[in-house]
Protein backbone atom coordinates (compact mmCIF):
# COMPACT_ATOMS: atom_id res chain seq x y z
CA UNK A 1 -66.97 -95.01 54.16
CA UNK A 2 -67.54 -91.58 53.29
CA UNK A 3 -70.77 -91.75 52.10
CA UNK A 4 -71.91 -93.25 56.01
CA UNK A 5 -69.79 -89.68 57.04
CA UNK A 6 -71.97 -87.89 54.45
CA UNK A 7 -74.86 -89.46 56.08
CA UNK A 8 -74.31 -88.95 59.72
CA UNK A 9 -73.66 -85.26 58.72
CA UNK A 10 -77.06 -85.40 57.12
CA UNK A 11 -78.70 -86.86 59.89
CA UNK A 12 -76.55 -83.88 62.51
CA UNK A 13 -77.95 -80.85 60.25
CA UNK A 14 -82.08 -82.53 60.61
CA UNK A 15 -81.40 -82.41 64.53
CA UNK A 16 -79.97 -79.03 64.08
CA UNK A 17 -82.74 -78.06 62.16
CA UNK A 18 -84.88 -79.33 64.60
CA UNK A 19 -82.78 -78.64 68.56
CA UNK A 20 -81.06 -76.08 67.43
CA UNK A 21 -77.26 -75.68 67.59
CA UNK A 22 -75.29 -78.46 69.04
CA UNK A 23 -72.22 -78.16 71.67
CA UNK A 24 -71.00 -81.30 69.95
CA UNK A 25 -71.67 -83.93 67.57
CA UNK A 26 -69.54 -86.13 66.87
CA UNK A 27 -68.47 -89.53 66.21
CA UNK A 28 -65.51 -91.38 68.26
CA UNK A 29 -64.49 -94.71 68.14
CA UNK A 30 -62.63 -95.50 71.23
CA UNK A 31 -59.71 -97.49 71.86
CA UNK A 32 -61.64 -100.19 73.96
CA UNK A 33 -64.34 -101.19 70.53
CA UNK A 34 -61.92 -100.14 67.70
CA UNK A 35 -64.24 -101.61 65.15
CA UNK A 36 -67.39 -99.63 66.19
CA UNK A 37 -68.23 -95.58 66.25
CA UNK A 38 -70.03 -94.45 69.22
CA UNK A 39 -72.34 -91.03 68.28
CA UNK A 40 -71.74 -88.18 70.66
CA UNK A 41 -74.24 -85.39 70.58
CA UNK A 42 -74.29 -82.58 73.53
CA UNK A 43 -77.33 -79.90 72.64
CA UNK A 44 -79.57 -77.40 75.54
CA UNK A 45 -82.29 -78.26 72.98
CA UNK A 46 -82.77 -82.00 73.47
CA UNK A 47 -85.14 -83.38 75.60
CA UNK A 48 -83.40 -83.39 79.17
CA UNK A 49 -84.33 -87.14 79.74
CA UNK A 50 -81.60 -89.27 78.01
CA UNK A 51 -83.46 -92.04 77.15
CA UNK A 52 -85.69 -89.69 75.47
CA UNK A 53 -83.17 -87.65 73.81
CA UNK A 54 -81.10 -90.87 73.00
CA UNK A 55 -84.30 -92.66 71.08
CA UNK A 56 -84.88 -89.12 68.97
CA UNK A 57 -80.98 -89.17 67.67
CA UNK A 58 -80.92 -92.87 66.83
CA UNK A 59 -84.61 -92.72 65.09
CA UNK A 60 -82.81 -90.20 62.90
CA UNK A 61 -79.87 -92.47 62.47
CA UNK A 62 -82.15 -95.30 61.37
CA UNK A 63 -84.44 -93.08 59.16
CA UNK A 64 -80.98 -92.47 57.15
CA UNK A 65 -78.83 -95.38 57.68
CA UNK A 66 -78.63 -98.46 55.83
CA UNK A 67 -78.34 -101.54 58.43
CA UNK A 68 -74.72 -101.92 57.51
CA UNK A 69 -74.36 -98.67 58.54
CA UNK A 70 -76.02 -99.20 61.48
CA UNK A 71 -74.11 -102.10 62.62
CA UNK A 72 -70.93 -100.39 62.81
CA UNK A 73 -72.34 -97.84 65.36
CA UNK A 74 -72.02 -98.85 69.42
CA UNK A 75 -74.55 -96.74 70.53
CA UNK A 76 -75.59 -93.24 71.65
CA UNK A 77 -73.91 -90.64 73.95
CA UNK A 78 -75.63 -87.50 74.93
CA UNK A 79 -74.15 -85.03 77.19
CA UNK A 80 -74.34 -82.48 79.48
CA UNK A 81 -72.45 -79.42 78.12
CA UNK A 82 -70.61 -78.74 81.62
CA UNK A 83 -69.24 -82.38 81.37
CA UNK A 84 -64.94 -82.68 81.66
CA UNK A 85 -65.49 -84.64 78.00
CA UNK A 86 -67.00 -81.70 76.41
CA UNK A 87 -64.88 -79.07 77.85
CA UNK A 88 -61.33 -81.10 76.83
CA UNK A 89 -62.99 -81.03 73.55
CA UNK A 90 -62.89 -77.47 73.68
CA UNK A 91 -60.07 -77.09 74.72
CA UNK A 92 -58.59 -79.58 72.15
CA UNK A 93 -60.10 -77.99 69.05
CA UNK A 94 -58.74 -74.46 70.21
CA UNK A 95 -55.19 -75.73 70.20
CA UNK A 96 -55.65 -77.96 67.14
CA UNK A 97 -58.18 -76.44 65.08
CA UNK A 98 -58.77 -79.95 63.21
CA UNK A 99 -61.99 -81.84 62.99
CA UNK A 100 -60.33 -85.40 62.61
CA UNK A 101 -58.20 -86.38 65.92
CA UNK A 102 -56.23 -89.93 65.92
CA UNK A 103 -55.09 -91.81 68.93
CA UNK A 104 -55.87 -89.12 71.76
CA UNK A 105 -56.95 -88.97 74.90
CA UNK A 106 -59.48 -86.82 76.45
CA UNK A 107 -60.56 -86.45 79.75
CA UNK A 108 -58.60 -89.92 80.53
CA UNK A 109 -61.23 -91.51 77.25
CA UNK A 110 -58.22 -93.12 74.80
CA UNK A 111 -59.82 -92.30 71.82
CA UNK A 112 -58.69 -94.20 68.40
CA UNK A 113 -60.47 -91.45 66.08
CA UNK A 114 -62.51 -88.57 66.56
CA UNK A 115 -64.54 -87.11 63.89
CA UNK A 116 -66.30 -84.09 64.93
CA UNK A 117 -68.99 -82.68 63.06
CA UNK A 118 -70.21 -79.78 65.31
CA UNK A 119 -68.46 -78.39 68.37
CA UNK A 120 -70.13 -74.83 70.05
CA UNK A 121 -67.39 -71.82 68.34
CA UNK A 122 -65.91 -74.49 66.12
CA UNK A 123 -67.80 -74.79 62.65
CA UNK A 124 -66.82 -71.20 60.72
CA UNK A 125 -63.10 -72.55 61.32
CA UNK A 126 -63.74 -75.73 60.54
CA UNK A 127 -65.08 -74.81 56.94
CA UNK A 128 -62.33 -72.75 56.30
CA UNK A 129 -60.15 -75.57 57.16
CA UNK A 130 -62.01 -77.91 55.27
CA UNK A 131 -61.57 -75.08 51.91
CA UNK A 132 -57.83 -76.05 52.79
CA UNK A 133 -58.08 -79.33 53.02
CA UNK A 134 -55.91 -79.25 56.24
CA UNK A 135 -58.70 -81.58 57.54
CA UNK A 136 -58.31 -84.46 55.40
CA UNK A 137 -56.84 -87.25 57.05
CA UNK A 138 -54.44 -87.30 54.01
CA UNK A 139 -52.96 -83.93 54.23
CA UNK A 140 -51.85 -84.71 57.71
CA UNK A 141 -49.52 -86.55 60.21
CA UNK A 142 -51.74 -88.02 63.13
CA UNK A 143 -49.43 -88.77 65.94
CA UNK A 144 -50.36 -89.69 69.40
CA UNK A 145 -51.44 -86.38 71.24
CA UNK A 146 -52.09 -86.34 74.96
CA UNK A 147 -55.33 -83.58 76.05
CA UNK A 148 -55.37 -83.39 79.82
């Protein structure tokens, strides 16, 4: 499994690369589809039509993914950067400072696991967390945590 984390990081620095920063990317898999990860991507520098912005991400995801891979994604979710999901990610990160999140809720989403890969004022901390190794899922208690 890390190597399809190692990819979808892959495929978030080409969009980077190419739409500049991101306010989030990320992948979630929610409580409702346990078994599949839904890609979250908020960026000014996507196309403004989602359908359009939707088929550029997931023609990156299936330039890199194998169709395993592929299969355990649900689908595309691109946001607006003044949406209530983006914001109580925000606001989660600055009181947790973590990039993996387990059983949480955000903005009333249950979320099963959060992996987040770029969030706006996020990724110098997150490296230096990552150095630590505070990130890794097994150098750290996840208990249920409520974000309102």
């Amino acid at each position: 499994m890390s190597e399809f984390y190692a990819k979808i990081e892959h495929v978030s620095k080409i969009l980077i690369g190419q739409y500049g920063d991101f306010t989030f990317f990320g992948l979630a898999k929610l409580k409702i589809s346990p078994k599949k990860w839904d890609v979250i991507v908020c960026a000014d520098g996507l196309p403004k039509r989602e359908k359009e912005a939707v088929r550029l991400v997931v023609g990156e995801l299936q330039k890199t993914l194998t169709e395993s891979e592929l299969a355990i994604l649900s689908g595309v979710v691109v946001l607006d950067k003044n949406e209530i999901f983006i914001k109580g990610l925000q606001d989660l990160v600055a009181a947790r400072q973590e990039k993996i999140y387990k059983n949480i809720t955000v903005s009333n989403l249950s979320i099963k696991e959060l992996r987040i890969l770029q969030l706006a004022g996020f990724s110098q901390e997150a490296r230096y967390f990552d150095s630590l190794g505070i990130n890794d899922p097994k150098n750290q208690g996840h208990k249920d945590r409520l974000v309102a």
